[in-house]
PDB file of N, CA and C in Angstrom:
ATOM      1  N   UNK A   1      10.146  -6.775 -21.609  1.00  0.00           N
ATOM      2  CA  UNK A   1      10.251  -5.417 -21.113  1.00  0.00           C
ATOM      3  C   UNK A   1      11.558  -4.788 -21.563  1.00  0.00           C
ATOM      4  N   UNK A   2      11.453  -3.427 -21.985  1.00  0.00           N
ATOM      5  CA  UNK A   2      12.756  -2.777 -22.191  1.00  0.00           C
ATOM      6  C   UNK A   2      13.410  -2.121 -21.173  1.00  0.00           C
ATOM      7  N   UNK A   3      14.145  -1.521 -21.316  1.00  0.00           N
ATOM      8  CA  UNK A   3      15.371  -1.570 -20.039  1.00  0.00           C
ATOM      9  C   UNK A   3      14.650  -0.368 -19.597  1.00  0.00           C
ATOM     10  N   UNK A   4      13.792   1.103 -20.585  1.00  0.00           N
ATOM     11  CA  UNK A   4      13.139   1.935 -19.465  1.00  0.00           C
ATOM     12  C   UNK A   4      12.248   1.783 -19.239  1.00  0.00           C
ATOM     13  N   UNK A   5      11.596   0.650 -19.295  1.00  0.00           N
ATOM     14  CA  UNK A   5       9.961   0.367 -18.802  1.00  0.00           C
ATOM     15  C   UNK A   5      10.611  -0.614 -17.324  1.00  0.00           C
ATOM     16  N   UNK A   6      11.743  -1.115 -17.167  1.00  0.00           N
ATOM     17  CA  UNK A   6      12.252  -1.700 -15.689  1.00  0.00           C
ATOM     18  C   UNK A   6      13.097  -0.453 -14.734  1.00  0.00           C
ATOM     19  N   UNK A   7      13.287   0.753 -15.783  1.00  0.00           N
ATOM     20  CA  UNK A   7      13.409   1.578 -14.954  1.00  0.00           C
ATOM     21  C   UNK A   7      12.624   2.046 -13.760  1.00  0.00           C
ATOM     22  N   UNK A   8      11.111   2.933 -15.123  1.00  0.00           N
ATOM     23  CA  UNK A   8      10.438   3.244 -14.593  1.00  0.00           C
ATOM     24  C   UNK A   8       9.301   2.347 -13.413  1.00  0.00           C
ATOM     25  N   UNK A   9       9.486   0.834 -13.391  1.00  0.00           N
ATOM     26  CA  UNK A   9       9.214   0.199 -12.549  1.00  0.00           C
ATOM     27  C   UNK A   9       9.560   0.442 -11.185  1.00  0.00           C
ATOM     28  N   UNK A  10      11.084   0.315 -11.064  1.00  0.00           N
ATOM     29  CA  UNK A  10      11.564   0.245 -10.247  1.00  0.00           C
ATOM     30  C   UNK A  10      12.073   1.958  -9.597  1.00  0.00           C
ATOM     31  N   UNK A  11      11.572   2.785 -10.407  1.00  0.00           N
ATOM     32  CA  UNK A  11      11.422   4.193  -9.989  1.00  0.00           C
ATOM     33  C   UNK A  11      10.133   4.660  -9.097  1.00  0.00           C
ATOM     34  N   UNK A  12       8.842   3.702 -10.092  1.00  0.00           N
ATOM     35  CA  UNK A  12       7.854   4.046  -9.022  1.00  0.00           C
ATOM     36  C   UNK A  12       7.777   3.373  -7.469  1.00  0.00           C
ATOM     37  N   UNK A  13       8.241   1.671  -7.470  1.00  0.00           N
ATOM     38  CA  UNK A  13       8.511   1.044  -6.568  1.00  0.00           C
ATOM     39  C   UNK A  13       9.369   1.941  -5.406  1.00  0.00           C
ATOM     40  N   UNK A  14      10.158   2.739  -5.749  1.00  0.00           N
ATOM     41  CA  UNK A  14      10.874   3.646  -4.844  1.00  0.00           C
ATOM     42  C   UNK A  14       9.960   4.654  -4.343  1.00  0.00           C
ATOM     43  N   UNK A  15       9.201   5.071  -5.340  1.00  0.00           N
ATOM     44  CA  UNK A  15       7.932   6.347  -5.123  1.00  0.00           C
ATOM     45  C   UNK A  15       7.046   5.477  -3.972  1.00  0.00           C
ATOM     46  N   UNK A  16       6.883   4.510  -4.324  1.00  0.00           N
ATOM     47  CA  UNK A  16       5.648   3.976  -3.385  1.00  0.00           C
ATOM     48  C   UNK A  16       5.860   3.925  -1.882  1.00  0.00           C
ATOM     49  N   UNK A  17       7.611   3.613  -2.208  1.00  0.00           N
ATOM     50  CA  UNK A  17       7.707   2.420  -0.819  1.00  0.00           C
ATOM     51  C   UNK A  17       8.186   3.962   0.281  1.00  0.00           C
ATOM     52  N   UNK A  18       8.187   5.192  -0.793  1.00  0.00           N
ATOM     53  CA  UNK A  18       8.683   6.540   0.530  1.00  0.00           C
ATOM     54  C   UNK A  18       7.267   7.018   0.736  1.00  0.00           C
ATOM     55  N   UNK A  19       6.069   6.987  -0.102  1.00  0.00           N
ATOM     56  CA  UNK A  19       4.959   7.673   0.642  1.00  0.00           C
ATOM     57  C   UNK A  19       4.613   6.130   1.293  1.00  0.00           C
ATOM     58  N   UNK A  20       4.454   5.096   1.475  1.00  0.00           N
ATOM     59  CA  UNK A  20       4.317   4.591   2.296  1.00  0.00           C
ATOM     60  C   UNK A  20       5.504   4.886   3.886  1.00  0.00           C
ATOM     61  N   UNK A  21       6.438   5.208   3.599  1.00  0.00           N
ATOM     62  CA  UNK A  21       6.915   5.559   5.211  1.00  0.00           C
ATOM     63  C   UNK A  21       6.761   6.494   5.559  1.00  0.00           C
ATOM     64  N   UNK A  22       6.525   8.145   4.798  1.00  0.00           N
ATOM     65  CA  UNK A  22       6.049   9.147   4.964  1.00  0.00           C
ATOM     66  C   UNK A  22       4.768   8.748   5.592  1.00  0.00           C
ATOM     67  N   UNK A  23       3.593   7.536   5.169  1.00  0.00           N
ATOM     68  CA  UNK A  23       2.120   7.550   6.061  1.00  0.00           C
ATOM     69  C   UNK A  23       2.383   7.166   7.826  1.00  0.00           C
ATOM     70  N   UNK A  24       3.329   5.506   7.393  1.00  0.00           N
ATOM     71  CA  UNK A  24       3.851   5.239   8.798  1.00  0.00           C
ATOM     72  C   UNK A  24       4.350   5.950   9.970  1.00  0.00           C
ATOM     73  N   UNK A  25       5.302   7.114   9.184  1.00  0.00           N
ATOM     74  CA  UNK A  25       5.761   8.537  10.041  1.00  0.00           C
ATOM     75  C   UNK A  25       4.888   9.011  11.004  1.00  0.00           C
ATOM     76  N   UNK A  26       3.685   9.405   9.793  1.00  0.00           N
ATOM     77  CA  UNK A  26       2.481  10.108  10.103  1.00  0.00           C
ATOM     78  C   UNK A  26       1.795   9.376  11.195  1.00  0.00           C
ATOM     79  N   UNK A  27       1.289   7.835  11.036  1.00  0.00           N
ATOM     80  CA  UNK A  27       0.626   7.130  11.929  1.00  0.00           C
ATOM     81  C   UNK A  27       1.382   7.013  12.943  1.00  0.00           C
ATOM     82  N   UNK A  28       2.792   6.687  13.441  1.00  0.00           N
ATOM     83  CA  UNK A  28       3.499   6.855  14.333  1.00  0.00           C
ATOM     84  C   UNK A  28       3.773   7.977  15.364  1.00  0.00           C
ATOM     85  N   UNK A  29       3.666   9.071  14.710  1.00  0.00           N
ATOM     86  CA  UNK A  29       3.087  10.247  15.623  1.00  0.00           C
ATOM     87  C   UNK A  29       1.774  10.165  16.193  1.00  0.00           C
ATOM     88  N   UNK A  30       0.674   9.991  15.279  1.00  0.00           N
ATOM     89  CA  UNK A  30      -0.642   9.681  16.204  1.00  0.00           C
ATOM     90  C   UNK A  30      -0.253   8.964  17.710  1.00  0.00           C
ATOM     91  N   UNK A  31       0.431   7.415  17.386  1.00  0.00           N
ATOM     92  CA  UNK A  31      -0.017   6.890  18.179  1.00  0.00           C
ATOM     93  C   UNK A  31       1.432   7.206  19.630  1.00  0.00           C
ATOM     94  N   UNK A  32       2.329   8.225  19.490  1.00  0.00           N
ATOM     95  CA  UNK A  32       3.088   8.707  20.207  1.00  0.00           C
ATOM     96  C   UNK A  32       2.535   9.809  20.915  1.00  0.00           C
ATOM     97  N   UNK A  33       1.487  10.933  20.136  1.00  0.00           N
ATOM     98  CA  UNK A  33       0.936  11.462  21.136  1.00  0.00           C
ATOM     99  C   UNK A  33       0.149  10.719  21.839  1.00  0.00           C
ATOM    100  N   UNK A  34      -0.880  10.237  21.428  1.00  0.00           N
ATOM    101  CA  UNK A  34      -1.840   9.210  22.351  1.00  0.00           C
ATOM    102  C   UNK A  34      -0.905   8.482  23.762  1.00  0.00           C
ATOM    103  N   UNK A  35       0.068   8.025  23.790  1.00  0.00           N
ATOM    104  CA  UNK A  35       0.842   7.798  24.588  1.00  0.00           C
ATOM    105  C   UNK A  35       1.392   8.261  25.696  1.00  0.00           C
ATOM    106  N   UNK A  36       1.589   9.544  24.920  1.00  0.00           N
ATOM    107  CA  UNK A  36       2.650  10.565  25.897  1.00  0.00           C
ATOM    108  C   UNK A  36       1.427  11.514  26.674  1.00  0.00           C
ATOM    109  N   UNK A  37      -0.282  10.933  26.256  1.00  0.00           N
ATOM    110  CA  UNK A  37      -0.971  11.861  26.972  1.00  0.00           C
ATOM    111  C   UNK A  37      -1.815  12.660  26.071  1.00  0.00           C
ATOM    112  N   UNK A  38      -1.760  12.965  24.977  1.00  0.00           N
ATOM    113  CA  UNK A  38      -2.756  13.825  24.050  1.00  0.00           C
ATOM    114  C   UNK A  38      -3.277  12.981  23.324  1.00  0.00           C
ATOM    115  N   UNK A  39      -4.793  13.060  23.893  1.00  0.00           N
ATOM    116  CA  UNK A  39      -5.555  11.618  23.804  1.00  0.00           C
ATOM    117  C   UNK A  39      -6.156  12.369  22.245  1.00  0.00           C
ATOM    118  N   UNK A  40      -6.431  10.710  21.742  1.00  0.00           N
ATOM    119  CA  UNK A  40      -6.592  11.170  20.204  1.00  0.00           C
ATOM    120  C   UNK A  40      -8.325  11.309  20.829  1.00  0.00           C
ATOM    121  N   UNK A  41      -9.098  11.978  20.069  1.00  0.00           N
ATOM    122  CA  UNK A  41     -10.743  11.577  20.299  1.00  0.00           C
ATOM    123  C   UNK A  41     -11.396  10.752  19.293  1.00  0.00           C
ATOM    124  N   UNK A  42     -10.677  10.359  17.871  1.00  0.00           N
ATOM    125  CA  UNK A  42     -11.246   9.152  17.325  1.00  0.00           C
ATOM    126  C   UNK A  42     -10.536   8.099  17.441  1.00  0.00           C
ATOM    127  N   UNK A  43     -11.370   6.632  18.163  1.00  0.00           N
ATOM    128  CA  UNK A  43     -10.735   6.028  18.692  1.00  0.00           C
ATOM    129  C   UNK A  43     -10.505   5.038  17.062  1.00  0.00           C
ATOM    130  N   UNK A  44     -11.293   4.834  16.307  1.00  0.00           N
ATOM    131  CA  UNK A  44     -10.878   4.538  14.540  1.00  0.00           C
ATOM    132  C   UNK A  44      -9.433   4.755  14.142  1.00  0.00           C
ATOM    133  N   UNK A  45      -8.841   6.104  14.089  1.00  0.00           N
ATOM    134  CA  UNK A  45      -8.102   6.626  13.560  1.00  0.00           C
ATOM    135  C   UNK A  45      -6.633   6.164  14.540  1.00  0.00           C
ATOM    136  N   UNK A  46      -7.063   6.159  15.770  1.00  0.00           N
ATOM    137  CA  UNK A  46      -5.562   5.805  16.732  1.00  0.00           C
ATOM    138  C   UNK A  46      -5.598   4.270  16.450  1.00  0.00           C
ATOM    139  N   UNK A  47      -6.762   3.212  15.925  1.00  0.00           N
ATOM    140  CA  UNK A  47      -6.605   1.955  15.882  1.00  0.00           C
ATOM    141  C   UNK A  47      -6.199   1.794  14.220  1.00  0.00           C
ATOM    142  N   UNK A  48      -6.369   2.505  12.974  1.00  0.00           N
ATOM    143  CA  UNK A  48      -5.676   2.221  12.174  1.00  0.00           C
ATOM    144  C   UNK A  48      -4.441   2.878  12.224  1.00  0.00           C
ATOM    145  N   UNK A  49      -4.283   4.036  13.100  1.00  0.00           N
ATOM    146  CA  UNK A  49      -2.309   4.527  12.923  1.00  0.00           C
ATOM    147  C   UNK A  49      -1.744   3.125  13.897  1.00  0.00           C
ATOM    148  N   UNK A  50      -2.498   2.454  14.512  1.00  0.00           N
ATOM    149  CA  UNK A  50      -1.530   1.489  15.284  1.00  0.00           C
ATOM    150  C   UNK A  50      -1.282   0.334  14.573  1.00  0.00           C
ATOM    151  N   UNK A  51      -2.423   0.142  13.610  1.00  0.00           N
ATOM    152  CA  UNK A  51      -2.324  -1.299  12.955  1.00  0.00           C
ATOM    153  C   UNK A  51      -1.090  -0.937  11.968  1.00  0.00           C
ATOM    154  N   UNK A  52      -1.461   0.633  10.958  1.00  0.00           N
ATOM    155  CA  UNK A  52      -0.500   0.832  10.017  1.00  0.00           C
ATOM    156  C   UNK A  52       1.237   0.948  10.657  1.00  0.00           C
ATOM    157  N   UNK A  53       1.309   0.838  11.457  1.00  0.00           N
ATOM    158  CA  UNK A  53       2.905   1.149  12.263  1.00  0.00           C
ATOM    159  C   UNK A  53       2.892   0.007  12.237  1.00  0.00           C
ATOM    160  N   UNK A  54       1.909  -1.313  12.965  1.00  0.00           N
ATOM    161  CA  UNK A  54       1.941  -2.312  13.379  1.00  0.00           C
ATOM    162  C   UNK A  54       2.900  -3.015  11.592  1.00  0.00           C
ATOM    163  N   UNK A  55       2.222  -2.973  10.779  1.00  0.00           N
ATOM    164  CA  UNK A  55       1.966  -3.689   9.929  1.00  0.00           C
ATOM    165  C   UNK A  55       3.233  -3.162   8.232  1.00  0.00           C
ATOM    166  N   UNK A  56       3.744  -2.137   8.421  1.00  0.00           N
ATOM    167  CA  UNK A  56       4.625  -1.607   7.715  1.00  0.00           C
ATOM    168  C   UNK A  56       6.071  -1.033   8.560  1.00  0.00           C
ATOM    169  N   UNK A  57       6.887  -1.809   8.528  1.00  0.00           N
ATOM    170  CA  UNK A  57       8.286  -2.079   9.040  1.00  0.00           C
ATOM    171  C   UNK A  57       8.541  -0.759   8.324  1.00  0.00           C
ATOM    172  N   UNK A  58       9.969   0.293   9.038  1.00  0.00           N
ATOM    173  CA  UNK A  58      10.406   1.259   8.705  1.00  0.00           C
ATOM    174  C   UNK A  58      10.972   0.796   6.993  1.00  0.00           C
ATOM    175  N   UNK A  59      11.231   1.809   6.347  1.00  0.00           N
ATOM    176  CA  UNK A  59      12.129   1.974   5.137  1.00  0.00           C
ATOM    177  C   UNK A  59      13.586   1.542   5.451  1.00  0.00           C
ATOM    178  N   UNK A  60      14.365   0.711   5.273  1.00  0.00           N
ATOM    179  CA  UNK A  60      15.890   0.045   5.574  1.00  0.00           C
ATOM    180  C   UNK A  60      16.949   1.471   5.061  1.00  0.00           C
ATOM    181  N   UNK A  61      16.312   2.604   4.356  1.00  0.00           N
ATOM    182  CA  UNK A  61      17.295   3.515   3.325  1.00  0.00           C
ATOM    183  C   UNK A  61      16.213   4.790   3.976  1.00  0.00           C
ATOM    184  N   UNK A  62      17.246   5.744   3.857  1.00  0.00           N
ATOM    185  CA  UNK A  62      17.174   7.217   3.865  1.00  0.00           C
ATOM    186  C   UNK A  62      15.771   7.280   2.893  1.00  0.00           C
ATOM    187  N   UNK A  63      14.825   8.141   3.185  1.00  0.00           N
ATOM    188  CA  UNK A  63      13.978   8.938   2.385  1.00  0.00           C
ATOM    189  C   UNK A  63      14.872   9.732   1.294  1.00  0.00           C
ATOM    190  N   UNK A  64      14.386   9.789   0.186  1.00  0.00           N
ATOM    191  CA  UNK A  64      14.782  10.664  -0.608  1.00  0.00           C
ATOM    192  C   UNK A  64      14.961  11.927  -0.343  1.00  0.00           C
ATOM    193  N   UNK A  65      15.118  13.008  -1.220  1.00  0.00           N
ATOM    194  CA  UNK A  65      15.152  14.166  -1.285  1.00  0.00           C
ATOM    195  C   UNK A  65      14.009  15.071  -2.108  1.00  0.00           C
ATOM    196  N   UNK A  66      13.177  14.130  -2.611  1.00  0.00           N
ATOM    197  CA  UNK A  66      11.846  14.703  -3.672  1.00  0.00           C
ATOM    198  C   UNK A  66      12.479  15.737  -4.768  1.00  0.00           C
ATOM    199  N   UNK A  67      13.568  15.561  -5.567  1.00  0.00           N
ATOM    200  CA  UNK A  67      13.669  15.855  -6.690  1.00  0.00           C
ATOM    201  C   UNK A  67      13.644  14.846  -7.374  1.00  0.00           C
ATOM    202  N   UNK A  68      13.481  14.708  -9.118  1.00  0.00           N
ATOM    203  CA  UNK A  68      13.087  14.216  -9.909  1.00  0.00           C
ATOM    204  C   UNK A  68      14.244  13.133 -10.148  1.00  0.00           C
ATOM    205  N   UNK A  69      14.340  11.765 -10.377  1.00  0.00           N
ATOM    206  CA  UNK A  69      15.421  11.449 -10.736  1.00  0.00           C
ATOM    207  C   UNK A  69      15.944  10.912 -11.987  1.00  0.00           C
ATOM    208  N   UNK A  70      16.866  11.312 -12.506  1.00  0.00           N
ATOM    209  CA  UNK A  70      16.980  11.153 -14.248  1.00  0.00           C
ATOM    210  C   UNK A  70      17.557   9.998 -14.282  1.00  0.00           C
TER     211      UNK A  70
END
């Protein structure tokens, strides 16, 4: 491998691992309203936002900023 094909590896690996906490975010709210009282009505959707929270540990680093990075 050349040095920008381990770039771009490790550029998308960064891409992946923020829309994966951007989903967790997402599933984590589901299952915070459900909690606090605003009952979800598919009971599917509150059992995969719980598994996906369950099952993907926060990001250890700040989310990006979604500009491009050179």
């Amino acid at each position: 491998m050349t040095d920008d094909e381990d770039v771009n590896i490790v550029a998308e690996l960064r891409a992946q691992a923020e829309r994966t906490e951007l989903m967790r975010l997402c599933a984590a709210r589901i299952v915070d309203h459900h909690e606090s009282g605003r009952r979800i009505a598919d009971d599917q959707a509150l059992q995969w936002a719980r598994d996906f929270v369950r099952l993907n540990p926060p990001l250890s680093r700040p989310l990006g900023t979604g500009e491009a990075q050179q």
